[in-house]
Protein backbone atom coordinates (compact mmCIF):
# COMPACT_ATOMS: atom_id res chain seq x y z
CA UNK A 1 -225.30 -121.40 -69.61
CA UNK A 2 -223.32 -118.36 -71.05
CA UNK A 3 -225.33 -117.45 -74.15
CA UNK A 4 -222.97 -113.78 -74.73
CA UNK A 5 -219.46 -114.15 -75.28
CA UNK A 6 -216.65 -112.99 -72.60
CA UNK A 7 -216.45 -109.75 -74.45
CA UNK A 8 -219.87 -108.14 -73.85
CA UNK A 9 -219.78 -109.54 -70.27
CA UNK A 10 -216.32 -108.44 -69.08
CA UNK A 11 -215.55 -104.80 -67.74
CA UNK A 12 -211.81 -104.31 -69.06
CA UNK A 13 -213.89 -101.49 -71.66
CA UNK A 14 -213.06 -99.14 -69.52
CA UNK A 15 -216.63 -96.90 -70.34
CA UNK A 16 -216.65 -97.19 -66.07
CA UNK A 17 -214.08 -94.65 -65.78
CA UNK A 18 -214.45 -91.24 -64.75
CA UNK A 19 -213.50 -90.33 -67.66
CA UNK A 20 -216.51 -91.37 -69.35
CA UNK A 21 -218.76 -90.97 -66.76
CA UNK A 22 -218.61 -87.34 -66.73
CA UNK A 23 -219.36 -87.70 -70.94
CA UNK A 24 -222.76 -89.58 -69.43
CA UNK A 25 -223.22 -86.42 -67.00
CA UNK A 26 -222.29 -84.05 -69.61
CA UNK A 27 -224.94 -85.18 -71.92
CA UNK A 28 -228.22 -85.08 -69.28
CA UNK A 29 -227.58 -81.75 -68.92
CA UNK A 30 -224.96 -80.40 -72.00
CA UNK A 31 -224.20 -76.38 -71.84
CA UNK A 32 -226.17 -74.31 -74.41
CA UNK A 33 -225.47 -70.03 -74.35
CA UNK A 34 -229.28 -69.48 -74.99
CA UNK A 35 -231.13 -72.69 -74.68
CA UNK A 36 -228.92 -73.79 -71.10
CA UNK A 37 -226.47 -71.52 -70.03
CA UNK A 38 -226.42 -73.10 -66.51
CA UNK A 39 -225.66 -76.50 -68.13
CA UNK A 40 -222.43 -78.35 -68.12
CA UNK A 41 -219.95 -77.06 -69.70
CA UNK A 42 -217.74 -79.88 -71.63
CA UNK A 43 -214.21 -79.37 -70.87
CA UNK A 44 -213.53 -83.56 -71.49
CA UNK A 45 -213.27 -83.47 -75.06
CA UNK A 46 -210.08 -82.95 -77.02
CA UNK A 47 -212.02 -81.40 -80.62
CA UNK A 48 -210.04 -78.80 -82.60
CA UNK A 49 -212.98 -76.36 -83.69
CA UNK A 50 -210.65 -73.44 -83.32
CA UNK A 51 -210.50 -73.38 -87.23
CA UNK A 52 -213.36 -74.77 -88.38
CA UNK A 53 -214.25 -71.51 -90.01
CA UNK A 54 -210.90 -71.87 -92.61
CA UNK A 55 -212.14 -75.42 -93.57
CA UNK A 56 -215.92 -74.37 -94.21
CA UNK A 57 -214.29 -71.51 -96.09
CA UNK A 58 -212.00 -73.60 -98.66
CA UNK A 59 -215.42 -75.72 -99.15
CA UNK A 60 -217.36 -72.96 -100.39
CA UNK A 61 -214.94 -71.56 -102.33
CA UNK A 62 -213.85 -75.14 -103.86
CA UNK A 63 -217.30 -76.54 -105.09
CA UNK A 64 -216.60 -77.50 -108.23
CA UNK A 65 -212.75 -79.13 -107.35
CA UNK A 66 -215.15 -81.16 -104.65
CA UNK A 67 -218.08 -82.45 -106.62
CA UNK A 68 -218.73 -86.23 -107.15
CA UNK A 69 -222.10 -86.37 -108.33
CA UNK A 70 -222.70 -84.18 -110.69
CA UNK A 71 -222.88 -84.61 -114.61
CA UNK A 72 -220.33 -82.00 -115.51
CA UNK A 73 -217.62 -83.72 -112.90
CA UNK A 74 -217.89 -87.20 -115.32
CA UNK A 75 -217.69 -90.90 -113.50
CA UNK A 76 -216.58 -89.64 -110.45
CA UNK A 77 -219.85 -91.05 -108.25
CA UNK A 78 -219.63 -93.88 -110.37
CA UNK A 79 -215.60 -94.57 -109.01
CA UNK A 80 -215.98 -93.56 -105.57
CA UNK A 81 -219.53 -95.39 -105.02
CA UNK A 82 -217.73 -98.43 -106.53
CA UNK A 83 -214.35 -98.20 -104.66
CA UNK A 84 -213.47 -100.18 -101.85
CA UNK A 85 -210.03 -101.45 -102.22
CA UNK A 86 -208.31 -101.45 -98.86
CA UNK A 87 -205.17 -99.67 -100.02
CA UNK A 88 -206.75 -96.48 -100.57
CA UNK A 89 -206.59 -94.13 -103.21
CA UNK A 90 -203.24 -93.48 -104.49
CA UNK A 91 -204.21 -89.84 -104.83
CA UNK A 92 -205.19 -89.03 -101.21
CA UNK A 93 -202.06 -91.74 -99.97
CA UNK A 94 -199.50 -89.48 -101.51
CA UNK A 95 -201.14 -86.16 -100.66
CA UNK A 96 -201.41 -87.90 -97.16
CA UNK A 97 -197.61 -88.55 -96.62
CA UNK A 98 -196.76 -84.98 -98.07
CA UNK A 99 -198.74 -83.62 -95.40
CA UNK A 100 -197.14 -86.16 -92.54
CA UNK A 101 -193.73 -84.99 -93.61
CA UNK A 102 -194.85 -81.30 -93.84
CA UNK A 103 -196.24 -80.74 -90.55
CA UNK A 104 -193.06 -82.44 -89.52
CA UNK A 105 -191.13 -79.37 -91.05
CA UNK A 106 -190.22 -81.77 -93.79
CA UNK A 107 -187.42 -83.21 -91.33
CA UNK A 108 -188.73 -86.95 -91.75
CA UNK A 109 -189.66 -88.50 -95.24
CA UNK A 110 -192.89 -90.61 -95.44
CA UNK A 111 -193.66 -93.31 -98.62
CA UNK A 112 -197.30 -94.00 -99.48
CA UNK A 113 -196.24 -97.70 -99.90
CA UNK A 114 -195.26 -97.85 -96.10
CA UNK A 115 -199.05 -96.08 -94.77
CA UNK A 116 -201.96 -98.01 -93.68
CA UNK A 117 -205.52 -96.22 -93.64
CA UNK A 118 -207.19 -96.77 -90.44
CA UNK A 119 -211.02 -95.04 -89.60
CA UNK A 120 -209.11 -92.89 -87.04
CA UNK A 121 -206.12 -93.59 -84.89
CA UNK A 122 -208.60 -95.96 -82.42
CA UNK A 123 -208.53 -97.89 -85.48
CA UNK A 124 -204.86 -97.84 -86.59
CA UNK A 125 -203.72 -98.30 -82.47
CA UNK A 126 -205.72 -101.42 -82.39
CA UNK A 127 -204.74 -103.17 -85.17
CA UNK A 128 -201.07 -102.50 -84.22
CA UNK A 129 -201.42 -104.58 -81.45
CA UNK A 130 -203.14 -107.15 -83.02
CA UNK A 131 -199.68 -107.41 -85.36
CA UNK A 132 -197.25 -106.85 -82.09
CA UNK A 133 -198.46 -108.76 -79.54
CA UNK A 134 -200.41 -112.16 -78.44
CA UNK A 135 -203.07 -112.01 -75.74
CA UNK A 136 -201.73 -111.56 -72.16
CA UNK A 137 -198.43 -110.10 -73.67
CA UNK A 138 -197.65 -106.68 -72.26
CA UNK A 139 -197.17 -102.83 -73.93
CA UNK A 140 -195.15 -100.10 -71.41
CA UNK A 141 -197.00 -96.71 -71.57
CA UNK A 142 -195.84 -93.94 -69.79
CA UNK A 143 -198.53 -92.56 -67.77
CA UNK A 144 -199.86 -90.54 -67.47
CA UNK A 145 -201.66 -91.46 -70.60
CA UNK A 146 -205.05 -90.96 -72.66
CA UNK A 147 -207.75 -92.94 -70.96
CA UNK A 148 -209.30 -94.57 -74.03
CA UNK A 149 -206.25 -96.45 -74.45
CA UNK A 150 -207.52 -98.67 -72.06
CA UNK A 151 -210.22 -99.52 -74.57
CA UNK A 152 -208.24 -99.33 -77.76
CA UNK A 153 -205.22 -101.27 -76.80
CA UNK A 154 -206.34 -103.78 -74.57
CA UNK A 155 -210.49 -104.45 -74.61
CA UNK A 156 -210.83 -106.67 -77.90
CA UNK A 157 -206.86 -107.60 -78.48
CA UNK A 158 -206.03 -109.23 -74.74
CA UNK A 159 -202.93 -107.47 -74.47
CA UNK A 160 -201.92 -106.22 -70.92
CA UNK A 161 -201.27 -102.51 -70.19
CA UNK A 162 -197.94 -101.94 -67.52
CA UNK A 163 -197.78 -98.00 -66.65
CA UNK A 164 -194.53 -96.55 -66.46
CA UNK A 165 -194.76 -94.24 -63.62
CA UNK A 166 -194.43 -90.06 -63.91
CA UNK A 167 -194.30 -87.76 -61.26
CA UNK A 168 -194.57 -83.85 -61.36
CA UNK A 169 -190.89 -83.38 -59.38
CA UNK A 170 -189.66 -83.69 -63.01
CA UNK A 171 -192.43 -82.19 -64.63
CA UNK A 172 -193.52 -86.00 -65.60
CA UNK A 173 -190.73 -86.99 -67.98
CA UNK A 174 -190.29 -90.42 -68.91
CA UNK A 175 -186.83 -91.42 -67.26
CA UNK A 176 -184.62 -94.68 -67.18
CA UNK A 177 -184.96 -95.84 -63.68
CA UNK A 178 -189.05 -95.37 -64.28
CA UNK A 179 -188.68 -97.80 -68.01
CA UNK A 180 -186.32 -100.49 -65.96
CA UNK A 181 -188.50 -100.19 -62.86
CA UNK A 182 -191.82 -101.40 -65.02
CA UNK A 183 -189.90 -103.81 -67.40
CA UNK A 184 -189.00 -105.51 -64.47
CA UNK A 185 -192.67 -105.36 -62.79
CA UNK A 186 -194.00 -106.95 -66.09
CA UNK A 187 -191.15 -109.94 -65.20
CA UNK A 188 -192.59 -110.63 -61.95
CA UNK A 189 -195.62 -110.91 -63.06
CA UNK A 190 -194.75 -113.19 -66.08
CA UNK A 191 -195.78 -111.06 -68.79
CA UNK A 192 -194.02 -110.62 -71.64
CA UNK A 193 -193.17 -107.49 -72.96
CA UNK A 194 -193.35 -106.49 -76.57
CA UNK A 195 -193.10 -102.87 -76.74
CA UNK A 196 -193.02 -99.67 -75.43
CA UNK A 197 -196.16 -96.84 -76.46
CA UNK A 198 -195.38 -93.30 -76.55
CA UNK A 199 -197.91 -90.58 -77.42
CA UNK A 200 -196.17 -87.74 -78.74
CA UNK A 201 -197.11 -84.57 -78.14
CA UNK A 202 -198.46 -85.40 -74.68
CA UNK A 203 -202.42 -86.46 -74.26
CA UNK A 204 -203.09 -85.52 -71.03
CA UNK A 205 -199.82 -83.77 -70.65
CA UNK A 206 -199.89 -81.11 -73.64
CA UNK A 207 -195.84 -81.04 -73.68
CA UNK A 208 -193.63 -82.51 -76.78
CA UNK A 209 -191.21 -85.27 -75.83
CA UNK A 210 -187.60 -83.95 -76.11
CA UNK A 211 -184.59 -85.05 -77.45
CA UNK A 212 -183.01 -86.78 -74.80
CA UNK A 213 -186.42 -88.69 -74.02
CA UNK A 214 -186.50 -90.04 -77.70
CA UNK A 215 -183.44 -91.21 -77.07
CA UNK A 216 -183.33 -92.93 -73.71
CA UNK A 217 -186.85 -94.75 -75.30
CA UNK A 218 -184.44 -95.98 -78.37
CA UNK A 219 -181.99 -96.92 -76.39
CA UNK A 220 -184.26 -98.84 -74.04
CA UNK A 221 -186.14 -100.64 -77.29
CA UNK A 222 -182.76 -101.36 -78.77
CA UNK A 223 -181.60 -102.61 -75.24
CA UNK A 224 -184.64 -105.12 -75.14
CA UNK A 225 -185.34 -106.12 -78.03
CA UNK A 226 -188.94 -104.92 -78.33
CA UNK A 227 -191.03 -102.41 -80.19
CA UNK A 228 -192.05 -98.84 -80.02
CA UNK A 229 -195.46 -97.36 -81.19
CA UNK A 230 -195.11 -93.87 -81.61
CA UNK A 231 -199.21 -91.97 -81.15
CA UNK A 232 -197.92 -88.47 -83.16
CA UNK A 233 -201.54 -87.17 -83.67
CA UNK A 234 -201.54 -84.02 -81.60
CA UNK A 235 -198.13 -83.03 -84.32
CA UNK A 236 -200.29 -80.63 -85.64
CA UNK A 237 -201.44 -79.10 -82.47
CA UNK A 238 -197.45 -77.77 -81.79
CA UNK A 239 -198.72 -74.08 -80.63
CA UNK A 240 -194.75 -72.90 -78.88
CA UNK A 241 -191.10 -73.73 -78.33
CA UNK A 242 -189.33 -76.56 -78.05
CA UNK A 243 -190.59 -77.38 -81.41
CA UNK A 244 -191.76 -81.64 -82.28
CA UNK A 245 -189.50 -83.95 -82.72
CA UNK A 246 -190.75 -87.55 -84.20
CA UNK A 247 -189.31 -91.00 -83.31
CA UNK A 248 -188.34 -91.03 -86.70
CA UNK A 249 -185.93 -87.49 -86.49
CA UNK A 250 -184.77 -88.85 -83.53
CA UNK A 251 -183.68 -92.36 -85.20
CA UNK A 252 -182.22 -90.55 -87.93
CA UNK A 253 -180.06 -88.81 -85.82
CA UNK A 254 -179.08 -91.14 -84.12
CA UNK A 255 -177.40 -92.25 -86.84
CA UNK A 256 -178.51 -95.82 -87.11
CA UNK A 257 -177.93 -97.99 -90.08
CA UNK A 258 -181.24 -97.97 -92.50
CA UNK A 259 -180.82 -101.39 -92.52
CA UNK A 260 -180.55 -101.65 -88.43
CA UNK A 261 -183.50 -104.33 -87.10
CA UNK A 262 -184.86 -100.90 -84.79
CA UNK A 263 -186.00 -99.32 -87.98
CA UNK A 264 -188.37 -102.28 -88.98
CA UNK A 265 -189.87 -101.87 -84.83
CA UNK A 266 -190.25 -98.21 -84.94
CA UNK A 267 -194.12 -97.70 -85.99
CA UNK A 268 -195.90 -94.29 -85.66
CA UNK A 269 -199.65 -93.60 -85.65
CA UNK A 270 -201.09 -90.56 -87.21
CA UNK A 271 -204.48 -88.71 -87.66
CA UNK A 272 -206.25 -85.77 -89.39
CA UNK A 273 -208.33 -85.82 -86.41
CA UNK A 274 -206.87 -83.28 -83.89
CA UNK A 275 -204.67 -81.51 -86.78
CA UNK A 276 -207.67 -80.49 -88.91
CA UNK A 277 -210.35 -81.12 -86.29
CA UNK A 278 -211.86 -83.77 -88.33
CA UNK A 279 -212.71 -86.00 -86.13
CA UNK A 280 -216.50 -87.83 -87.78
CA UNK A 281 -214.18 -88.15 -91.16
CA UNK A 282 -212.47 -90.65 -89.41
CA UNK A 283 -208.78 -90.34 -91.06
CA UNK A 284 -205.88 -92.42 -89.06
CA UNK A 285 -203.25 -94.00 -90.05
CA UNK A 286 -200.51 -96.62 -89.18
CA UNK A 287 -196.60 -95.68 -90.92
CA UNK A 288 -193.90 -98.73 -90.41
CA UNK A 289 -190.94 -99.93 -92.38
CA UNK A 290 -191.82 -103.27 -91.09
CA UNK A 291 -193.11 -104.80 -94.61
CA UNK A 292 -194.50 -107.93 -92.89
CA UNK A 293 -196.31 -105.48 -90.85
CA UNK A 294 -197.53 -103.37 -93.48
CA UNK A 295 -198.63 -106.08 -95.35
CA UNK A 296 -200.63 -107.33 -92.79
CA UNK A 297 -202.24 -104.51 -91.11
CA UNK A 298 -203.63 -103.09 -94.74
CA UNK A 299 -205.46 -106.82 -94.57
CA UNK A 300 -206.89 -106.07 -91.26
CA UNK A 301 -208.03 -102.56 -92.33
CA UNK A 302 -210.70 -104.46 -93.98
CA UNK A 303 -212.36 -104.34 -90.83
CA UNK A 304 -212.34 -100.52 -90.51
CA UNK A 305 -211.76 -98.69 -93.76
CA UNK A 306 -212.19 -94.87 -94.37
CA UNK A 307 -215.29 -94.28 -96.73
CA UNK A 308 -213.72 -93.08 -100.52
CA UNK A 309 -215.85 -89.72 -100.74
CA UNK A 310 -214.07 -88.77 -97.05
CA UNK A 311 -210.48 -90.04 -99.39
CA UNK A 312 -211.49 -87.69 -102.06
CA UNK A 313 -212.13 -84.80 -100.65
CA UNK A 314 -209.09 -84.53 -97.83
CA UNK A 315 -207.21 -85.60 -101.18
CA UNK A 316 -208.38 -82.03 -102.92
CA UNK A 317 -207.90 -80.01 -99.38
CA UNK A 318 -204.32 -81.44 -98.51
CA UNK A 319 -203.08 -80.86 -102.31
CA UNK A 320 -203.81 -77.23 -101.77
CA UNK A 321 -200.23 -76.52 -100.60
CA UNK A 322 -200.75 -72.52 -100.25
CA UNK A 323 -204.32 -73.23 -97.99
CA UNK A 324 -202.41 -75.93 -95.54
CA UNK A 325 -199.44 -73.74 -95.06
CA UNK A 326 -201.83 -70.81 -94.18
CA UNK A 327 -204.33 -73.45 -92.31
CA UNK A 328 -201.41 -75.06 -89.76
CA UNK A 329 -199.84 -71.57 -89.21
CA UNK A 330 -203.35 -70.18 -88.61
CA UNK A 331 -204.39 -73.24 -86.70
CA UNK A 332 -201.70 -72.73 -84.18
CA UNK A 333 -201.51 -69.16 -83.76
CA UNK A 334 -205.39 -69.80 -82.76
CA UNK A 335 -204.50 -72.18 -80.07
CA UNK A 336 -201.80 -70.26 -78.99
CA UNK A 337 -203.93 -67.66 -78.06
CA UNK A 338 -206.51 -69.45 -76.91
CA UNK A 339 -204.26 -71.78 -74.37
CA UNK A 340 -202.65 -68.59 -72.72
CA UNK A 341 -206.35 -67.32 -71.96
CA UNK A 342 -207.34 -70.55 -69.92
CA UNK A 343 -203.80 -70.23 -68.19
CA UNK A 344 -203.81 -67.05 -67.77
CA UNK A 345 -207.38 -66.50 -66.28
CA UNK A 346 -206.50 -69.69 -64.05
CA UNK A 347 -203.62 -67.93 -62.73
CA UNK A 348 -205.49 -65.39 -61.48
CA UNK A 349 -207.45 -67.31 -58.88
CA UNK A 350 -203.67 -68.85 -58.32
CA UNK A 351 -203.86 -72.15 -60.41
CA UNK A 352 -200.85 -73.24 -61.78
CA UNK A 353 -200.49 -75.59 -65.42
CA UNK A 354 -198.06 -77.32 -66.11
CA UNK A 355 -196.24 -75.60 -68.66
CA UNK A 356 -197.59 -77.12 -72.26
CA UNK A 357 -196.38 -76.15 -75.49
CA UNK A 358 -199.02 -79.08 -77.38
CA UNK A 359 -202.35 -80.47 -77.55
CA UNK A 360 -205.93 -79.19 -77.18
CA UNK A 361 -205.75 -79.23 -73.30
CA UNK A 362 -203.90 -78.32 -70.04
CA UNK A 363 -202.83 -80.34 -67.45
CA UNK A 364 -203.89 -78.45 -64.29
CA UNK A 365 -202.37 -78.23 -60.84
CA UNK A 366 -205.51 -78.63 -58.11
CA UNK A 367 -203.55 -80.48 -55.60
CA UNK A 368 -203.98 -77.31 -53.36
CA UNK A 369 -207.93 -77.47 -53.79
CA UNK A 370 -208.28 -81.17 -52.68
CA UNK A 371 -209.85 -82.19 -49.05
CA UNK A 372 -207.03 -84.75 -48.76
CA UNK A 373 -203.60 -85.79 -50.89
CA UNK A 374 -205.93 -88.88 -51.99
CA UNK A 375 -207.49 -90.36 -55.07
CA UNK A 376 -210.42 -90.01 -52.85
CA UNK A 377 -210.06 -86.19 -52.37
CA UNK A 378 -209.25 -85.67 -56.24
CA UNK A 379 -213.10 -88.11 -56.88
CA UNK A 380 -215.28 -85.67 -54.37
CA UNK A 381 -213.34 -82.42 -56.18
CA UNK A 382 -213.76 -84.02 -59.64
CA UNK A 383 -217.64 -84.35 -58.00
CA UNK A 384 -218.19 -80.51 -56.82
CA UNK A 385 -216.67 -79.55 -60.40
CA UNK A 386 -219.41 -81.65 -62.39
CA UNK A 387 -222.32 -80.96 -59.86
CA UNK A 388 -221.73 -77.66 -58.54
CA UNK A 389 -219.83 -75.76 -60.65
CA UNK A 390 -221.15 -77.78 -63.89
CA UNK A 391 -217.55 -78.33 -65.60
CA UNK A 392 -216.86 -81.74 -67.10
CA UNK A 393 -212.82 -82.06 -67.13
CA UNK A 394 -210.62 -85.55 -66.76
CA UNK A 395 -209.39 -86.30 -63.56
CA UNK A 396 -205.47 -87.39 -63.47
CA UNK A 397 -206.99 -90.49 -61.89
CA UNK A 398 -208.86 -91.55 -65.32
CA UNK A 399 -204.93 -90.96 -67.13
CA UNK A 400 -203.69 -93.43 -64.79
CA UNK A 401 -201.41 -90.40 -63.42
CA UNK A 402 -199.38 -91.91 -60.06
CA UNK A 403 -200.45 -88.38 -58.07
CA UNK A 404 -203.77 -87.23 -57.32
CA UNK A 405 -204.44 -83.22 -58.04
CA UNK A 406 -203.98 -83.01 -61.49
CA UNK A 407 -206.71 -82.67 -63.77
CA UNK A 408 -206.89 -82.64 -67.89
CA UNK A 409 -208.94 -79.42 -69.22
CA UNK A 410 -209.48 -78.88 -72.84
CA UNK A 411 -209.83 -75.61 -74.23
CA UNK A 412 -209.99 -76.08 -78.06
CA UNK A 413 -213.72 -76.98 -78.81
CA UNK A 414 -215.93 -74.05 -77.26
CA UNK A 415 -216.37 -70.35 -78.42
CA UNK A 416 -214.42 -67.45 -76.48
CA UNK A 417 -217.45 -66.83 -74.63
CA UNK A 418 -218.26 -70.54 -73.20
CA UNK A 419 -213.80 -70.54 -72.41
CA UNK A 420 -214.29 -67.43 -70.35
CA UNK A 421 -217.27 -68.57 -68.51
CA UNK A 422 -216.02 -71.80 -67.95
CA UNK A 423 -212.68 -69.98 -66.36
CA UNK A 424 -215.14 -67.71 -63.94
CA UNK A 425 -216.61 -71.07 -63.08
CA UNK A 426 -213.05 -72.85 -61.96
CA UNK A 427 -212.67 -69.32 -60.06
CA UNK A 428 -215.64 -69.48 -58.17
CA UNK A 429 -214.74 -72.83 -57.53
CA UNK A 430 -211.44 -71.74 -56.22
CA UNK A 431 -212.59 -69.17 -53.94
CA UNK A 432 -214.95 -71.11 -52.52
C-alpha cells in the first residue's frame, strides 16, 4: 500500500539533473580564499552581488526612512506585523510598476491593479500555469532554457514541457520552422498546447530577444490561438547593445487593437531578484491584462506571499528615484566590465562565447575540448571540470540545449579575485 502521495515518489523534480548535482558537489567541498582555496569554485549560480556594496550603502545611510520598530517611527510594527492581505501594499505595488516601466526605459506602461506578488518568479511561473493550463496540457519553450523550469513549470502543476529546438548555426534564435516543427510534435503526441514560454533576456543564453523574434512569437500565438508567458527577470541585467525589448513594446508596435483578444494572453513575469541581487527577499511578480487571470492568481498567491517588512523596505529603496537611476546604471557598467574579463581571459586559451549582451552568465563554446561530439563527451568534460579542475558550471545538457559543447558559466556572484582564478582554472583545463 502507497502510504506517500505520487508527488514525493515521482522523479519529474528534476533535483537529478546535472544541474543540481554539481550544487550537491559544490557544497562538500565550496571554495573559500583563506579557509579553502583549492575548493570548488561555484560558477552554477546566477546571484547579482556585483552591487551589493550600493544597496548596503543606501541602508546605512537610510536608517531612520527604514525603521519599523521603533517608538519614534509610530504603529509601523504594529501594521506590518498585522498585514497579510494578499494584494500587497499599495505603496510598494506602485513603486513596483514605476520601477518595471523604468528599467524598461519607460517604453511600456505598467498598472498596480494588473501585478500579482509572487515570493520570487518560481512562485509567479508556477501559478501561471496553474491559471493556463490543465494537467498533461503542453507549454513550447525554446531551449535552450533555465533548468529549474523543469521543476517550476511542470513538477506540482502536471503540465508537459515540448522544447523548441536551437542550434548555434544561427546563434540559437528562435525561428518559424523550429515553433511549427514542435507545435506539430505536441499533435502527434496528443497534447494540447496552450502557450508558448519565452525568457527574455536569455537564461542560459545571456542575449536579448530581438525584434523580429518578438514578432514571429506574436504572430505564431495569434496564429494558434494560445498564450505567451514572457520570464523578463534578467531586464535589469541589459549590460550592451541591442538594447531590451519586452513582449509588451513589441505588441505595441505592432499596432494591435487594445482591445485585440492577444493582449488579454500576453503575461510577463518579473523579479527584483537578478536586477537588485535580492534573491532571499523573495520579490516576483506576475503582470497580465487578463482580469480573470489577475483575479485569480492574487487568490493563489495566498499560497506564497512576500513577507510585509521585505514590501516595506523595497517600497522606501525603489521610491528613491535619484539612487535607482545611479544603482541600474552602476549595476550594469559593473557587469559590463566584469563579463568582458571572463571572455576575454577565455579567449586567451582560445575559447569562444557566444556573443551576450544580458544576464549574469556566458554561454561557452567547449565543443573543441570534448572526447567525442556526444552528450556523453560533454558528461566526462562537465566531470574533469568539477573533479579536477574544481569549477561547478551548467552543462548545455541540463538547459535541454539540442548540441553538446556548450556550457552556462556565471560570472556575477564572486569577487575579482575568485573570477580570475576561476579563468586560470578553465585555462589549465584547456591546455591540458
Amino acid at each position: 500500500q502507497r502510504m506517500l502521495s505520487r508527488k514525493v515518489t515521482c522523479k519529474s523534480h528534476g533535483e537529478d539533473s546535472s544541474y543540481f548535482l554539481g550544487w550537491q558537489e559544490y557544497e562538500k567541498n565550496p571554495f573559500h580564499p583563506v579557509r579553502n582555496p583549492s575548493g570548488i569554485i561555484q560558477m552554477g549560480l546566477a546571484e547579482n552581488q556585483l552591487s551589493f556594496d550600493l544597496l548596503e550603502m543606501w541602508i546605512q545611510t537610510n536608517q531612520e526612512k527604514t525603521c519599523w520598530f521603533e517608538k519614534k517611527c509610530g504603529s509601523n510594527f504594529r501594521d506590518l506585523a498585522l498585514f497579510q492581505d494578499y494584494h500587497g501594499l499599495p505603496e510598494f505595488k506602485k513603486e513596483l510598476a514605476e520601477y518595471m516601466s523604468e528599467i524598461r526605459g519607460n517604453k511600456v506602461e505598467f498598472v498596480p491593479s494588473k501585478l500579482v506578488l509572487t515570493a520570487g518568479a518560481t512562485s509567479a511561473n508556477e501559478t501561471l500555469m496553474f491559471c493556463l493550463a490543465e494537467p498533461g496540457e503542453a507549454f513550447l519553450i525554446p531551449t535552450p532554457y533555465y533548468p529549474g523550469f523543469d521543476r517550476d513549470l511542470k513538477w506540482r502543476t502536471g503540465v508537459e514541457i515540448v522544447p523548441v529546438d536551437s542550434t548555434s548555426s544561427n546563434h540559437f534564435r528562435i525561428t518559424a520552422s523550429a515553433l511549427e516543427e514542435a507545435y506539430q510534435r505536441s499533435k502527434k503526441q496528443n497534447l494540447k498546447v496552450k502557450g508558448l514560454f519565452i525568457t527574455n533576456p536569455s537564461n542560459p543564453l545571456g542575449t536579448t530577444m530581438s525584434l523580429e523574434e518578438l514578432n514571429l512569437v506574436i504572430t505564431f500565438s495569434i496564429s494558434k490561438g494560445i498564450h505567451i508567458v514572457s520570464d523578463e527577470i534578467y531586464t535589469g541585467t541589459v549590460y550592451d547593445s541591442p538594447g531590451f525589448i519586452s513582449i509588451y513594446e513589441a505588441l505595441n508596435k505592432m499596432s494591435h487593437d487594445k482591445n485585440e483578444a492577444i493582449w488579454g494572453r500576453v503575461h510577463v513575469v518579473s523579479s527584483l531578484s537578478k536586477d537588485l541581487g535580492l534573491p532571499g527577499f523573495r520579490i516576483g511578480m506576475i503582470y497580465s491584462n487578463n482580469e480573470t487571470l489577475i483575479s485569480a492568481a492574487t487568490k493563489m498567491s495566498s499560497f506564497g506571499l512576500i513577507s510585509s517588512q521585505s514590501q516595506f523596505l523595497l517600497a522606501k529603496i525603489l521610491s528613491d528615484k535619484r539612487f535607482m537611476k545611479k544603482y541600474i546604471s552602476e549595476n550594469r557598467r559593473r557587469l559590463c566590465t566584469t563579463q568582458k574579463m571572463l571572455v576575454n581571459g577565455l579567449q586567451k586559451s582560445g575559447i569562444r562565447c557566444l556573443k551576450s549582451n544580458a544576464g549574469l552568465f556566458c554561454w561557452v563554446d567547449l565543443r573543441h575540448l570534448l572526447s567525442s561530439n556526444t552528450f556523453e563527451g560533454e558528461m566526462e568534460l562537465w566531470k574533469q571540470m568539477i573533479y579536477k579542475f574544481r569549477l561547478n558550471v551548467s552543462p548545455g545538457s541540463s538547459c535541454h540545449c539540442s548540441e553538446p559543447g556548450w556550457f552556462r558559466v556565471c560570472f556575477a556572484n564572486m569577487e575579482k579575485e575568485t573570477l580570475d582564478l576561476s579563468v586560470h582554472r578553465i585555462q589549465d583545463m584547456a591546455d591540458s
